[in-house]
C-alpha atoms as a PDB file:
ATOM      1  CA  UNK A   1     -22.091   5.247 -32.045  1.00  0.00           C
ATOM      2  CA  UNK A   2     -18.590   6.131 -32.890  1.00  0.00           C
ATOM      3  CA  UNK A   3     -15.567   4.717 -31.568  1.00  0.00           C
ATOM      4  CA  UNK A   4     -14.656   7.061 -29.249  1.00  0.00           C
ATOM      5  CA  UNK A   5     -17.914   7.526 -27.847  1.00  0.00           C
ATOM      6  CA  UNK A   6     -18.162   4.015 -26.774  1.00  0.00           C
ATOM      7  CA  UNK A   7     -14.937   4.566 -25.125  1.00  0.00           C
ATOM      8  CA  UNK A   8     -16.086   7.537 -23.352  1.00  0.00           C
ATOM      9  CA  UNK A   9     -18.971   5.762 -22.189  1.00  0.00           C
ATOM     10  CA  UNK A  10     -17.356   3.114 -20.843  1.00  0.00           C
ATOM     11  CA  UNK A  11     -14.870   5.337 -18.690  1.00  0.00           C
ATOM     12  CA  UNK A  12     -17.881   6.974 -17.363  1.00  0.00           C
ATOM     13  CA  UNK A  13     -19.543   3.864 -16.289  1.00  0.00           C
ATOM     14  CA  UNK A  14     -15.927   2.365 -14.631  1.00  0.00           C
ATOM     15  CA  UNK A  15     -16.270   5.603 -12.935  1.00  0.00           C
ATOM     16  CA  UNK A  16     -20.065   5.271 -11.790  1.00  0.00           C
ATOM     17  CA  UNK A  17     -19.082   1.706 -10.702  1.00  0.00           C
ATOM     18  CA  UNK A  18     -16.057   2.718  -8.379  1.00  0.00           C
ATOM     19  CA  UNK A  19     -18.522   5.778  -6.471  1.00  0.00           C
ATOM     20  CA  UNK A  20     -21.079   2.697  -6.152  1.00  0.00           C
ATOM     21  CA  UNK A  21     -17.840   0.838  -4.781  1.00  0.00           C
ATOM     22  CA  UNK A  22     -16.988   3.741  -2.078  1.00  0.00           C
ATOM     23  CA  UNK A  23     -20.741   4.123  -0.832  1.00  0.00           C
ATOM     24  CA  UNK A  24     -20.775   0.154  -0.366  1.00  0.00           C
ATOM     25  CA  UNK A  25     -17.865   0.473   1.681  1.00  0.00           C
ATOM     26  CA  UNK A  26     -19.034   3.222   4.211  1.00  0.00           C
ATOM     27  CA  UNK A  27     -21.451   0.794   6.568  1.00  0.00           C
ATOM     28  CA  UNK A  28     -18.459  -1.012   6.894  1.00  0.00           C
ATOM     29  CA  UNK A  29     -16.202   1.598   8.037  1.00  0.00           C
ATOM     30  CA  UNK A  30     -18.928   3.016  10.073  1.00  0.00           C
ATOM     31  CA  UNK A  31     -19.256  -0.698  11.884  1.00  0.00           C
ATOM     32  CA  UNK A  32     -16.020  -1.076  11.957  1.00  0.00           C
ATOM     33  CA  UNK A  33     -15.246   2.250  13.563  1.00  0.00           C
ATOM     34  CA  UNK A  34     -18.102   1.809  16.143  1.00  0.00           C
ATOM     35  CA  UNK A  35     -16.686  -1.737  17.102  1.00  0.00           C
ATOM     36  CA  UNK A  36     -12.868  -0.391  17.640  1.00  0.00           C
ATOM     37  CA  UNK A  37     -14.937   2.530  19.801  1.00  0.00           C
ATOM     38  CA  UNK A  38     -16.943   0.255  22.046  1.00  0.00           C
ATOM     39  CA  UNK A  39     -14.018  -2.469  22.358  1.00  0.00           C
ATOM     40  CA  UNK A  40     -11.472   0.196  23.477  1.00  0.00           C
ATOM     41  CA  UNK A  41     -14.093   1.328  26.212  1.00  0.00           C
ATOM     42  CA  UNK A  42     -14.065  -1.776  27.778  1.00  0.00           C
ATOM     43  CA  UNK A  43     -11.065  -0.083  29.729  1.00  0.00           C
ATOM     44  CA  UNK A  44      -8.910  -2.413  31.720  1.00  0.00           C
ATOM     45  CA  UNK A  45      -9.722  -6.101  31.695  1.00  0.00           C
ATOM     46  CA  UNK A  46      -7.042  -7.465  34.484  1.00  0.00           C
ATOM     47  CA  UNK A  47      -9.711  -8.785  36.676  1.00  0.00           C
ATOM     48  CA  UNK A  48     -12.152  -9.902  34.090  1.00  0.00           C
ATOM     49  CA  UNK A  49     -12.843 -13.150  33.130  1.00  0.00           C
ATOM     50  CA  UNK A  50     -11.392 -15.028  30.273  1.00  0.00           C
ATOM     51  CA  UNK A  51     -14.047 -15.453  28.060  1.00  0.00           C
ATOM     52  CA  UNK A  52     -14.540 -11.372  28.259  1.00  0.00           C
ATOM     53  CA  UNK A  53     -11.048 -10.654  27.199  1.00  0.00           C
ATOM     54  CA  UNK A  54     -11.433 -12.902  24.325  1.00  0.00           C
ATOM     55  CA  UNK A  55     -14.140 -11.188  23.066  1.00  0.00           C
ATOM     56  CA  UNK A  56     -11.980  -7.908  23.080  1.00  0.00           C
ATOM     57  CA  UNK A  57      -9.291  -9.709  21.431  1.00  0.00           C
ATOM     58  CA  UNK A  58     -11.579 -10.723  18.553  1.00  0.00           C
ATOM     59  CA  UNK A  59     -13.243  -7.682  18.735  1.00  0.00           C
ATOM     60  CA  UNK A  60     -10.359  -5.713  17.791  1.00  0.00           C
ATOM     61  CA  UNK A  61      -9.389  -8.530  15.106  1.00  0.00           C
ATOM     62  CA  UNK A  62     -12.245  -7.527  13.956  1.00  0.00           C
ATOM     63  CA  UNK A  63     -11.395  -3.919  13.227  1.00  0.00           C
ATOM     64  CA  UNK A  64      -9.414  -4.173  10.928  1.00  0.00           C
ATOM     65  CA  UNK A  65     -12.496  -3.908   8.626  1.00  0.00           C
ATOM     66  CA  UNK A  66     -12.752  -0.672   9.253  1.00  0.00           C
ATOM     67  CA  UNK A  67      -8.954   0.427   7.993  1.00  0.00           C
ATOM     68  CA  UNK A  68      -9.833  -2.072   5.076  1.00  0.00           C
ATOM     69  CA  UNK A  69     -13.147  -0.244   4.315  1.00  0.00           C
ATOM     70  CA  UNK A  70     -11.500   3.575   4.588  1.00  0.00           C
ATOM     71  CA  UNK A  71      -9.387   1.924   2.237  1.00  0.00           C
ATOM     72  CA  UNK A  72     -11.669   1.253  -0.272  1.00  0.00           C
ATOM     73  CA  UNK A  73     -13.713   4.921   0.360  1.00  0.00           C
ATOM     74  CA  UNK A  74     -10.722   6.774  -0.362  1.00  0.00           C
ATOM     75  CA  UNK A  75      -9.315   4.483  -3.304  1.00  0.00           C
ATOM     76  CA  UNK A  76     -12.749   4.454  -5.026  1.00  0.00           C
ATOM     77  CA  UNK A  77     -13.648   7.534  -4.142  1.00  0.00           C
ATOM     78  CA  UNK A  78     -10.517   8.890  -5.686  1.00  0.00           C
ATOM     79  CA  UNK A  79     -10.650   6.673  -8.897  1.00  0.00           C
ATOM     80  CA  UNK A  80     -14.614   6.940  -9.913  1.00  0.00           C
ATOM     81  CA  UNK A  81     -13.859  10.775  -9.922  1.00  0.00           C
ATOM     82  CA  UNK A  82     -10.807  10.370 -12.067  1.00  0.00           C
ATOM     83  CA  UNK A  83     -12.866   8.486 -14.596  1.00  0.00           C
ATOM     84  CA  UNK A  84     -16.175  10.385 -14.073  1.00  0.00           C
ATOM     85  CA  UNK A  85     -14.252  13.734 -14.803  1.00  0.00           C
ATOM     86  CA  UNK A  86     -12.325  12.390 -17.781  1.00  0.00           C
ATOM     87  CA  UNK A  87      -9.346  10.811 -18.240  1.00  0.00           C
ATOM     88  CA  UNK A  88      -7.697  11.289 -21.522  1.00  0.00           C
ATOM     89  CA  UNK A  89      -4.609   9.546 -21.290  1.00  0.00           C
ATOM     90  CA  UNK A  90      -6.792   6.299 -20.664  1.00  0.00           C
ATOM     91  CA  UNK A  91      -8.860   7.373 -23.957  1.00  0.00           C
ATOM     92  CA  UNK A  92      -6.066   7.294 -25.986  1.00  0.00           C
ATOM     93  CA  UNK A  93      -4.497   4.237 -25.223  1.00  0.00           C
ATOM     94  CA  UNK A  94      -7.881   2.235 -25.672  1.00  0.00           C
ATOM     95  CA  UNK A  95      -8.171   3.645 -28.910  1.00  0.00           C
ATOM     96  CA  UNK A  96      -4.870   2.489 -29.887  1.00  0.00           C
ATOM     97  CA  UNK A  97      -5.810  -1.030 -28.929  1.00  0.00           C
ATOM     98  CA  UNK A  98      -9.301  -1.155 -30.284  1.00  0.00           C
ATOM     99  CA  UNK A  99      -9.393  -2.026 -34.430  1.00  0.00           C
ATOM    100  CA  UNK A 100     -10.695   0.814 -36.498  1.00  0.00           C
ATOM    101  CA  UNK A 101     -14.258  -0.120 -37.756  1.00  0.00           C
ATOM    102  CA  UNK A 102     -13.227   0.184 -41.498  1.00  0.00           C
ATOM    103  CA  UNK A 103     -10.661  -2.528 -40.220  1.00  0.00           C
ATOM    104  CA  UNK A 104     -13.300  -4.406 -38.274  1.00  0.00           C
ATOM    105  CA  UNK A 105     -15.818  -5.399 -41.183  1.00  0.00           C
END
């Protein structure tokens, strides 16, 4: 295997690893989502009782996940793609670093 072929290959699997990333995130979001849904339909909690409104408070806390985890869909989503598709510029500058392997032996 040549040089750039290993580099290639490892581009491609960065990329493979950030989709795998994304997916991982989406049960997250989807909890996350669901919780800020069913805590904001709680409604008004004037006359409830304590413990009740501290549940909503964590609750909420709680979704915070769920802007973490869109987060990570979108960034990973965004950067697997970059790397499945090809990304030259990153080629290049690995090869650069990496010895030649005349220069290796």
């Amino acid at each position: 295997m040549r040089r750039e072929d290993a580099i290639w290959a490892a581009i491609r699997i960065f990329g493979i690893y950030f989709i795998v990333r994304a997916v991982m995130a989406v049960p997250a979001a989807i909890g996350g989502i669901y919780l800020i849904y069913v805590m904001a339909s709680l409604g008004d909690l004037s006359d409830a009782s304590e413990s009740l409104k501290s549940v909503r408070t964590l609750g909420l806390a709680k979704g915070g996940t769920a802007v973490v985890a869109l987060c990570e869909i979108v960034l990973f989503t965004c950067a697997g793609l970059l790397f499945i598709r090809g990304f030259p510029t990153l080629e290049k500058r690995i090869a650069g670093y990496l010895p030649r392997s005349d220069e290796a032996a």
